[in-house]
PDB file of N, CA and C in Angstrom:
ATOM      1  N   UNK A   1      -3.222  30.248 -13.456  1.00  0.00           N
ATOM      2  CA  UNK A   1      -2.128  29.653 -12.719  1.00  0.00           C
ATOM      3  C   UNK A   1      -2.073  28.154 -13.023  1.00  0.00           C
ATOM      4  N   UNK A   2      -0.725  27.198 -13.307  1.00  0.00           N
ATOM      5  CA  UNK A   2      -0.589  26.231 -13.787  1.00  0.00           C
ATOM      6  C   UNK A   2      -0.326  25.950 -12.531  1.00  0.00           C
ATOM      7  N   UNK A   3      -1.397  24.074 -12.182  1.00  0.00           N
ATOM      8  CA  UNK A   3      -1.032  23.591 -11.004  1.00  0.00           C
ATOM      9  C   UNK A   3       0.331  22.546 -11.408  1.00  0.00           C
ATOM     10  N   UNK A   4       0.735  22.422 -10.334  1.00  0.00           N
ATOM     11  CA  UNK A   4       2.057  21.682 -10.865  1.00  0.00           C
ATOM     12  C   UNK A   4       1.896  20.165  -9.816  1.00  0.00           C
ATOM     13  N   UNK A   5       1.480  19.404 -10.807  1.00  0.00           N
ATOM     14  CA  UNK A   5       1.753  17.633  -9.725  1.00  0.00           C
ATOM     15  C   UNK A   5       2.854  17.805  -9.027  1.00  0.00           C
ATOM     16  N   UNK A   6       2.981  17.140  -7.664  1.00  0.00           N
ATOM     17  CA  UNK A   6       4.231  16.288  -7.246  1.00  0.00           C
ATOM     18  C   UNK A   6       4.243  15.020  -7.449  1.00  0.00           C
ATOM     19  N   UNK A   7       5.935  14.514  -8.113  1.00  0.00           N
ATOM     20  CA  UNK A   7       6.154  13.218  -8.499  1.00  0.00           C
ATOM     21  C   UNK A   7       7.053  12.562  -7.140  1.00  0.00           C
ATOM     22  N   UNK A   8       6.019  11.677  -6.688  1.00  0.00           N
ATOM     23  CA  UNK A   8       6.456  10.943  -5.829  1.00  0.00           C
ATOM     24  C   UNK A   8       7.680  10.218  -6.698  1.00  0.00           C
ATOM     25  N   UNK A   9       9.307  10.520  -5.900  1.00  0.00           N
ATOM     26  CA  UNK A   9      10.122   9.826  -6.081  1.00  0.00           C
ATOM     27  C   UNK A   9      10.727   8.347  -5.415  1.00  0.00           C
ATOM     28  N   UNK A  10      11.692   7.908  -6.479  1.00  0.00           N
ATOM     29  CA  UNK A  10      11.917   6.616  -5.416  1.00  0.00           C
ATOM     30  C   UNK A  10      12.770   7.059  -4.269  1.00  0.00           C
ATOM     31  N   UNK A  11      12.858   6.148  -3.077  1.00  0.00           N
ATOM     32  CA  UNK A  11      13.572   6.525  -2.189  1.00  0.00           C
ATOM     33  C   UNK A  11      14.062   5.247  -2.046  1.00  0.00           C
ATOM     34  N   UNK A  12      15.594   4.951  -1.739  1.00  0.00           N
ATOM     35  CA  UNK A  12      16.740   4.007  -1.514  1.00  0.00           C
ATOM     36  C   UNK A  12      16.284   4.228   0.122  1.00  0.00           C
ATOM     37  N   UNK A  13      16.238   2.936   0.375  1.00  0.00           N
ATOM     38  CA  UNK A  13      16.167   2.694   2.199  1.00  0.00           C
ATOM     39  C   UNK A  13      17.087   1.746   2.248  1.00  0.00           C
ATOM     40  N   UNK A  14      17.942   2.219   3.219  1.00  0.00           N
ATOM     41  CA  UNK A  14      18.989   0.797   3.920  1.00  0.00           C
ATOM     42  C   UNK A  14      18.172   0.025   4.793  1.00  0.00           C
ATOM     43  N   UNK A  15      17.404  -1.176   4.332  1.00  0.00           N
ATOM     44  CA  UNK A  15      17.142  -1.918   5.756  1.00  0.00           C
ATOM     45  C   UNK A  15      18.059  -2.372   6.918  1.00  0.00           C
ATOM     46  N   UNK A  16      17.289  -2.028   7.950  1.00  0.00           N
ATOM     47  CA  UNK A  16      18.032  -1.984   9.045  1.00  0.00           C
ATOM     48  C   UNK A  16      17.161  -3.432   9.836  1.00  0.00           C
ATOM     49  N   UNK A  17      18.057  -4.486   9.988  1.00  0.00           N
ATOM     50  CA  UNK A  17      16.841  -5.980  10.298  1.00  0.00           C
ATOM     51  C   UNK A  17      16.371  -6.079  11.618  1.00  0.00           C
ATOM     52  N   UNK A  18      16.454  -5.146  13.012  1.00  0.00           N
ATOM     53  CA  UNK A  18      16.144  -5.114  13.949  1.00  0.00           C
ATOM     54  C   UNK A  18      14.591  -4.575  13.344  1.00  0.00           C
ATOM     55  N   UNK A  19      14.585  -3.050  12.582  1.00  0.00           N
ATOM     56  CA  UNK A  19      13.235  -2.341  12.528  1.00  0.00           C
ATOM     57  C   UNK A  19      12.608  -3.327  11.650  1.00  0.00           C
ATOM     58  N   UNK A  20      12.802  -4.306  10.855  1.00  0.00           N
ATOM     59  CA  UNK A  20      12.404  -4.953   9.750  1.00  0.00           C
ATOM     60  C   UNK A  20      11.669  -6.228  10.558  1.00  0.00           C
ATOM     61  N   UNK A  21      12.000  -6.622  11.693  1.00  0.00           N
ATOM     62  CA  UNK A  21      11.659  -7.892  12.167  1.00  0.00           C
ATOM     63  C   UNK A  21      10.553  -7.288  13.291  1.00  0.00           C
ATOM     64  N   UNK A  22      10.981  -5.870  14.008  1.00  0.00           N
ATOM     65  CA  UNK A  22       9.605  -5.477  14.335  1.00  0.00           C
ATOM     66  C   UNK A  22       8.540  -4.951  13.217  1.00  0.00           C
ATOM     67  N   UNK A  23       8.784  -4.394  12.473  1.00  0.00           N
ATOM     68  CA  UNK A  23       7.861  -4.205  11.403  1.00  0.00           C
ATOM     69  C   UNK A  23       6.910  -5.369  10.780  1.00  0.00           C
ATOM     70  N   UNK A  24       7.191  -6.444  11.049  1.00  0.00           N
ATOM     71  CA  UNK A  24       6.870  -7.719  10.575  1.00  0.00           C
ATOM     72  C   UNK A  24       6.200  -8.326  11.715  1.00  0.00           C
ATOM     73  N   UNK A  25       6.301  -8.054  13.187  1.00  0.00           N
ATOM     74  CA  UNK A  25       5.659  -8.568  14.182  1.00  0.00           C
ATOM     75  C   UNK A  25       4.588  -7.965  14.130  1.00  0.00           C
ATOM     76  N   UNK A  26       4.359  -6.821  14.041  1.00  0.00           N
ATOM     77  CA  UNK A  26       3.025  -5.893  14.119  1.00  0.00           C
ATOM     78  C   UNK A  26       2.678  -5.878  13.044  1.00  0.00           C
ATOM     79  N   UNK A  27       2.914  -6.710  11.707  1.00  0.00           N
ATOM     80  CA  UNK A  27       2.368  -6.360   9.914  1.00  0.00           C
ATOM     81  C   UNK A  27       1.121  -7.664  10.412  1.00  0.00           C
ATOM     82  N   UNK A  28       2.109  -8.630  11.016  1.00  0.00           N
ATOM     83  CA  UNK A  28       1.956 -10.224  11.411  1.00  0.00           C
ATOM     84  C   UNK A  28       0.591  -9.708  12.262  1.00  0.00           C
ATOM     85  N   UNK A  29       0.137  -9.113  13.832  1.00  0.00           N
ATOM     86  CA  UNK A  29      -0.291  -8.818  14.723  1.00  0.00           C
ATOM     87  C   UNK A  29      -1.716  -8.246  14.032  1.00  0.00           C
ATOM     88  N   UNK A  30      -1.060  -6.761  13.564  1.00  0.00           N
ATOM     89  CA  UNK A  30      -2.508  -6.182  12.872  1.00  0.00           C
ATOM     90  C   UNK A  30      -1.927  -5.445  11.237  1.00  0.00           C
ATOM     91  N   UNK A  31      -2.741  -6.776  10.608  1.00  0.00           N
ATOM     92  CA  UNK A  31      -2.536  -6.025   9.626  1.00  0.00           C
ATOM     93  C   UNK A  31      -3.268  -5.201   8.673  1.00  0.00           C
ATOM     94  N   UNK A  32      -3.879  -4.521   9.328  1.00  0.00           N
ATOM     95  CA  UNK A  32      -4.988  -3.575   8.694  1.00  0.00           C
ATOM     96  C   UNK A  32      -4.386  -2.176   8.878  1.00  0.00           C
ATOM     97  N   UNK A  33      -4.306  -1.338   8.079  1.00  0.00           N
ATOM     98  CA  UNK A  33      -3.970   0.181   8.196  1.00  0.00           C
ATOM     99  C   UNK A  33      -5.465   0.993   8.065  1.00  0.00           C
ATOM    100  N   UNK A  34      -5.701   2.030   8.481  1.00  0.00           N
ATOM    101  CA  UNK A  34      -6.713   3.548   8.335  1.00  0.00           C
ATOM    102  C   UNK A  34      -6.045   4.689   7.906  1.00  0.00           C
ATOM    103  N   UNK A  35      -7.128   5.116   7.166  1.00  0.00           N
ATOM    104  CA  UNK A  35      -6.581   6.574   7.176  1.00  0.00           C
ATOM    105  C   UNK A  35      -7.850   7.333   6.617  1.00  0.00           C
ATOM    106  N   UNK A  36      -7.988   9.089   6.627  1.00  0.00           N
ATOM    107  CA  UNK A  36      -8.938  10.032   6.797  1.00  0.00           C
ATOM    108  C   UNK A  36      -8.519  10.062   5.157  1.00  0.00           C
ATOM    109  N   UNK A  37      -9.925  10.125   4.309  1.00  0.00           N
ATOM    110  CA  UNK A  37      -9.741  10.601   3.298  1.00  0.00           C
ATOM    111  C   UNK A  37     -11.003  10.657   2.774  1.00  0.00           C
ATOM    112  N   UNK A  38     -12.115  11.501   2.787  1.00  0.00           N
ATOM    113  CA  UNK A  38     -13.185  11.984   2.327  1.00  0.00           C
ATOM    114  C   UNK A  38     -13.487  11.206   0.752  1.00  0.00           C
ATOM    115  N   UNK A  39     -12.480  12.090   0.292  1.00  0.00           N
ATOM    116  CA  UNK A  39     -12.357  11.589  -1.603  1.00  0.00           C
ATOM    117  C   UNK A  39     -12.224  10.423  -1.442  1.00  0.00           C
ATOM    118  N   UNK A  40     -11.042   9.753  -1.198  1.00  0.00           N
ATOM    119  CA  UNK A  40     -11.105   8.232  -1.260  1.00  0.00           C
ATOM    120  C   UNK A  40     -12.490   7.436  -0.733  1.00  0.00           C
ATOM    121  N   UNK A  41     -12.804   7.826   0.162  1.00  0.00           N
ATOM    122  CA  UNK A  41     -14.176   6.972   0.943  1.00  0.00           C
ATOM    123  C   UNK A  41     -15.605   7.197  -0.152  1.00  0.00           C
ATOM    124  N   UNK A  42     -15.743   8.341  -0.742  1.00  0.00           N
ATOM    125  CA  UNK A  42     -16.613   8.550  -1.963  1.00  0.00           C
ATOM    126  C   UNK A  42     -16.204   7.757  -2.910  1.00  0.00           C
ATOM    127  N   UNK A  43     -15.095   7.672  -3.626  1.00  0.00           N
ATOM    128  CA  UNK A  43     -14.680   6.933  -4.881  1.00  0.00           C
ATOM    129  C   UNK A  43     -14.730   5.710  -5.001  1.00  0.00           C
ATOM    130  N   UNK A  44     -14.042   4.984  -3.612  1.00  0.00           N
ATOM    131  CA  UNK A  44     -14.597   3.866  -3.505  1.00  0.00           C
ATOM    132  C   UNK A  44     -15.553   2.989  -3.116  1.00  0.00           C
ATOM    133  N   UNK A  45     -16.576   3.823  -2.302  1.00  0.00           N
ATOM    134  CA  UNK A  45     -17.989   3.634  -2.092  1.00  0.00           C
ATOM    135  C   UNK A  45     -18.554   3.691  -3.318  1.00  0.00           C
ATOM    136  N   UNK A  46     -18.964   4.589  -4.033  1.00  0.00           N
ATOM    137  CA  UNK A  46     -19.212   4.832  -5.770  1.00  0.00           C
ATOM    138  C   UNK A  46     -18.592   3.449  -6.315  1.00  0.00           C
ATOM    139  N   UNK A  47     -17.927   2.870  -6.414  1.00  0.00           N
ATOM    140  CA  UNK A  47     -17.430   1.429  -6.727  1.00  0.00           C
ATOM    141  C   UNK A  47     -18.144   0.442  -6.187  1.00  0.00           C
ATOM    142  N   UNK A  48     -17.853   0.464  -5.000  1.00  0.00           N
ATOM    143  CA  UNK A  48     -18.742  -0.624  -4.695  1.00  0.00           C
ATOM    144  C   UNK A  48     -20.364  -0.242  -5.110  1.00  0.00           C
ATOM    145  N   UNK A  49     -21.072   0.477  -5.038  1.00  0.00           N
ATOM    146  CA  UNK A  49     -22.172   0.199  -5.054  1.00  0.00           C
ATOM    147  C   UNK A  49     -22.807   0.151  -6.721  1.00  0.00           C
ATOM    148  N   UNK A  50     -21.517   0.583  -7.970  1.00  0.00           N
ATOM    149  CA  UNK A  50     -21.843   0.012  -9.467  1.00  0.00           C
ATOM    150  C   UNK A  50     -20.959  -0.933  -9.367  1.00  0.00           C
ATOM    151  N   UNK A  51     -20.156  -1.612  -9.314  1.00  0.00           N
ATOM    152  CA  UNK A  51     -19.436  -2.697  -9.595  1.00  0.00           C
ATOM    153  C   UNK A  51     -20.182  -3.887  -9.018  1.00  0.00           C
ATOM    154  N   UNK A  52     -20.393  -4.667  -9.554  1.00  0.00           N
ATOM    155  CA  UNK A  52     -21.014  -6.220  -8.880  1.00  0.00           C
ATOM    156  C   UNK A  52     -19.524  -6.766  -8.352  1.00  0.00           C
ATOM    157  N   UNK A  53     -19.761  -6.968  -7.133  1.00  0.00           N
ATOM    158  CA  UNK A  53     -18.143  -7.916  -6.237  1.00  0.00           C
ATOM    159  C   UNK A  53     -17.210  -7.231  -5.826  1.00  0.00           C
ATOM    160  N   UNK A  54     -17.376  -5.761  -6.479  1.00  0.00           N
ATOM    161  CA  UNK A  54     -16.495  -5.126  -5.642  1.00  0.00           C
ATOM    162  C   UNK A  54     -15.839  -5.029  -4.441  1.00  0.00           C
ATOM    163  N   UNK A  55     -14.437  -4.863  -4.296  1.00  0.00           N
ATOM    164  CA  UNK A  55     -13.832  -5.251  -2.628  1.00  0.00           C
ATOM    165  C   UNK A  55     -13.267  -3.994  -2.326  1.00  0.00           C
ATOM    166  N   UNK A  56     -13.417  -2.921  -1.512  1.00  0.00           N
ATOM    167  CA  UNK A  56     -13.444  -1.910  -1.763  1.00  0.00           C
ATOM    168  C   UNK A  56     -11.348  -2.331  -0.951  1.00  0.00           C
ATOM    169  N   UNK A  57     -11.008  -3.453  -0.042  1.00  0.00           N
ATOM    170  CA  UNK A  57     -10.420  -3.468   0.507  1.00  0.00           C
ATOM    171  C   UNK A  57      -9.118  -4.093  -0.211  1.00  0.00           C
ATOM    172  N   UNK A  58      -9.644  -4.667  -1.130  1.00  0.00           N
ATOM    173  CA  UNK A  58      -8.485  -5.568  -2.412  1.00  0.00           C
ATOM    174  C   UNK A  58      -8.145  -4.224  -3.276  1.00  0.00           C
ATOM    175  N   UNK A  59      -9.100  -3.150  -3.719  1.00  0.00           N
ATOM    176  CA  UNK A  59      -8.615  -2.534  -4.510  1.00  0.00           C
ATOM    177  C   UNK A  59      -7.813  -1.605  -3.814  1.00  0.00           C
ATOM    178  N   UNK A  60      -7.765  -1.079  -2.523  1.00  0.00           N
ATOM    179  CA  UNK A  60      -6.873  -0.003  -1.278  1.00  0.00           C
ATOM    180  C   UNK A  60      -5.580  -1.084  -1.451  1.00  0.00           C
ATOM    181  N   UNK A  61      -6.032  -1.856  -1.179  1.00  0.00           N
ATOM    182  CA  UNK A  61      -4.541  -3.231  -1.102  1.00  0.00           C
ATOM    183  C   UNK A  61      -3.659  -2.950  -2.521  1.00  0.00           C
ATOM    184  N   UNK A  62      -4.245  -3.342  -3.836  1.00  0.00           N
ATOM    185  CA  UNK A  62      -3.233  -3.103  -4.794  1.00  0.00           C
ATOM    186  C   UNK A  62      -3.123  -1.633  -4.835  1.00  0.00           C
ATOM    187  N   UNK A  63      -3.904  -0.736  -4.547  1.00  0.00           N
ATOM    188  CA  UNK A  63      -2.903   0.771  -5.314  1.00  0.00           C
ATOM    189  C   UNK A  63      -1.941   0.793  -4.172  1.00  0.00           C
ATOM    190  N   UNK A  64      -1.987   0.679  -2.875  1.00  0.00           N
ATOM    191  CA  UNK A  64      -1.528   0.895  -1.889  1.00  0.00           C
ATOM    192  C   UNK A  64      -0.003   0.211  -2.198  1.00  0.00           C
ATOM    193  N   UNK A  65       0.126  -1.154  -1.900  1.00  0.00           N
ATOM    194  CA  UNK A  65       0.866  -1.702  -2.313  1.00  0.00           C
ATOM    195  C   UNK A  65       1.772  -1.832  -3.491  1.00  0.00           C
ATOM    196  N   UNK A  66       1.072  -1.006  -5.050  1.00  0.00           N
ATOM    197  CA  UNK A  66       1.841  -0.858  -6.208  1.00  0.00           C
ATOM    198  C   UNK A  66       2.586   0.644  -5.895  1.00  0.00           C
ATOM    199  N   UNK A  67       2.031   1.633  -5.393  1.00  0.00           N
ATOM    200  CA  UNK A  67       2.684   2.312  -5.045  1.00  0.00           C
ATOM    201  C   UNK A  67       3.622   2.778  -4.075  1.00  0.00           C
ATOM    202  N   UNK A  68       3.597   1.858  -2.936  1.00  0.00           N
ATOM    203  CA  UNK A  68       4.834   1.384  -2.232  1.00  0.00           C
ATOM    204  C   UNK A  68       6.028   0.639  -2.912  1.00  0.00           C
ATOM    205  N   UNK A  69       5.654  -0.246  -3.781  1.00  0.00           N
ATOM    206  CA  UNK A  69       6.671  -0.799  -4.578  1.00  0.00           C
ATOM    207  C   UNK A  69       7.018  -0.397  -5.414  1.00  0.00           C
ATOM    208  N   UNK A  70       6.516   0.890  -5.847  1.00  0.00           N
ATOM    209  CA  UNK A  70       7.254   2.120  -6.705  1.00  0.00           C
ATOM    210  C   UNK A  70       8.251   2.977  -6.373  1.00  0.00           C
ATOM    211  N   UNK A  71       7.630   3.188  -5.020  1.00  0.00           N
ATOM    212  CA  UNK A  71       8.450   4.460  -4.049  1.00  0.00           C
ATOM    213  C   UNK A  71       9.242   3.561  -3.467  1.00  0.00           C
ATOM    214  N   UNK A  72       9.678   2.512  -3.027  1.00  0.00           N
ATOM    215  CA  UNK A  72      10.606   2.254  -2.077  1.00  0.00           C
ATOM    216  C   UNK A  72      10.413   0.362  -2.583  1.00  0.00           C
ATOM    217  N   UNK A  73      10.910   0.505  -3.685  1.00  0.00           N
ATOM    218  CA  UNK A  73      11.477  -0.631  -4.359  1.00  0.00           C
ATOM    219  C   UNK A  73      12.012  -1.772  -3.580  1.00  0.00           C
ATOM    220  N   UNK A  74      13.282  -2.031  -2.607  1.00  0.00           N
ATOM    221  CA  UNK A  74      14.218  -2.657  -2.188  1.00  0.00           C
ATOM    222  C   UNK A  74      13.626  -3.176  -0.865  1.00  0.00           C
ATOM    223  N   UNK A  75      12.570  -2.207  -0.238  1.00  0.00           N
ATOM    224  CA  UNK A  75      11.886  -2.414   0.865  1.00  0.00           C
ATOM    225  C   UNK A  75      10.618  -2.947   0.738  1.00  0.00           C
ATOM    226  N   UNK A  76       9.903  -2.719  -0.596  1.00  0.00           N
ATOM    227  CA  UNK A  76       8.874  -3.856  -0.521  1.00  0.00           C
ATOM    228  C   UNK A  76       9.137  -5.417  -0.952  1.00  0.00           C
ATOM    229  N   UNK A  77      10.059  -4.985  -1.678  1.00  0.00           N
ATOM    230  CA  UNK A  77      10.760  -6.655  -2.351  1.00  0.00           C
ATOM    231  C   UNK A  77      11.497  -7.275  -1.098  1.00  0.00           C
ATOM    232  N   UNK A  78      11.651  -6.946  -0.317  1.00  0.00           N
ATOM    233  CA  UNK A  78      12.135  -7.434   1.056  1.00  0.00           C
ATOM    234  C   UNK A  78      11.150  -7.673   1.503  1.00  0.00           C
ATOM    235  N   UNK A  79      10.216  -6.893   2.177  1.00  0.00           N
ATOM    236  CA  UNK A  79       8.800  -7.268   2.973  1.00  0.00           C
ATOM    237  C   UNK A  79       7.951  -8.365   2.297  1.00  0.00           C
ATOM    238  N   UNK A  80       8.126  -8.731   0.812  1.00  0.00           N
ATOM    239  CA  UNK A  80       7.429  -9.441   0.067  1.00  0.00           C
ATOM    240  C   UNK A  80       7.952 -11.124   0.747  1.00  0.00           C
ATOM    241  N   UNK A  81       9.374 -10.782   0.390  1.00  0.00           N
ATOM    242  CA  UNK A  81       9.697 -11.809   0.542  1.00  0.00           C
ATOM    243  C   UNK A  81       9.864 -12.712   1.887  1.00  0.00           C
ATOM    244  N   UNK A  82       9.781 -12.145   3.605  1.00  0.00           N
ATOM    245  CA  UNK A  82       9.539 -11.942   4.283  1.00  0.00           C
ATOM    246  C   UNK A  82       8.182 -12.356   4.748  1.00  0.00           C
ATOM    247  N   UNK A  83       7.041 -11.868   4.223  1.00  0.00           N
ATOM    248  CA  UNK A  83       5.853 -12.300   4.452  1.00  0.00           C
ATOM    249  C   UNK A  83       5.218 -12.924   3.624  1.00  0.00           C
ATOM    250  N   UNK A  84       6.426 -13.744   2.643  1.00  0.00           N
ATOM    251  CA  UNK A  84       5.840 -14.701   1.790  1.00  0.00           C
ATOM    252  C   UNK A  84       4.882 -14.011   1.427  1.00  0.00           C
ATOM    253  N   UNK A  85       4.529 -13.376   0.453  1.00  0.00           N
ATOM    254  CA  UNK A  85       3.252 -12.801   0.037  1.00  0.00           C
ATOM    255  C   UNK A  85       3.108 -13.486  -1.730  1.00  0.00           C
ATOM    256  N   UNK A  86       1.736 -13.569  -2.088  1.00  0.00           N
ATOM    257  CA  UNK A  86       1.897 -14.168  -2.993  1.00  0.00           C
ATOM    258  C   UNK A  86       0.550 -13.215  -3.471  1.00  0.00           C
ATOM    259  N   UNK A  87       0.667 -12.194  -3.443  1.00  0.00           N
ATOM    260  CA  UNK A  87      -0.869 -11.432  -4.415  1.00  0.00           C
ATOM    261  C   UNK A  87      -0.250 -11.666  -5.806  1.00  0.00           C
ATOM    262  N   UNK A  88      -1.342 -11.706  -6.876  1.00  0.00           N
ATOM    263  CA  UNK A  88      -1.321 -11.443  -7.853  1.00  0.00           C
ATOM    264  C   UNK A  88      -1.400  -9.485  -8.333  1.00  0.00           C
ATOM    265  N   UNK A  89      -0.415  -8.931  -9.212  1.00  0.00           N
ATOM    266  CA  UNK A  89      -0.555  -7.876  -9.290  1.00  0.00           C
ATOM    267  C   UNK A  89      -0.960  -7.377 -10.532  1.00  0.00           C
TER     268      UNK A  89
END
């Protein structure tokens, strides 16, 4: 049996600037996200402990973030600009 990937597509969002300015109070408030993921918590533990300097929290930050700005283009280039963000990518 051939497994078949799903390709995360882009999605067009109309920002709406009421949800955009709360979205930004609580990005502002706490900006840390969680989430349950076994695999991920191995892979990047395994990193940190061969990599010298490893940040297990910079590297969640760029995939996280490159792949938000894949999937929903118009809405991270808004939030970017918004929270003044200045990562290097």
């Amino acid at each position: 049996m051939v497994k078949k990937e799903r390709v995360a597509q882009r999605r067009r969002v109309v920002v709406d600037k009421k949800s955009l300015i709360l979205a930004r109070q609580a990005a502002k408030r706490q900006p840390r996200i969680t989430f349950y993921s076994p695999l991920s918590s191995l892979v990047l533990n395994y990193l940190k402990n061969v990599t010298p300097r490893f940040s297990i929290s910079d590297e969640v930050a760029r995939i996280v973030e490159s792949e938000l700005a894949r999937r929903y283009p118009e809405l991270a280039a808004t939030g970017k600009k918004i929270l003044r963000l200045s990562r290097g990518s």
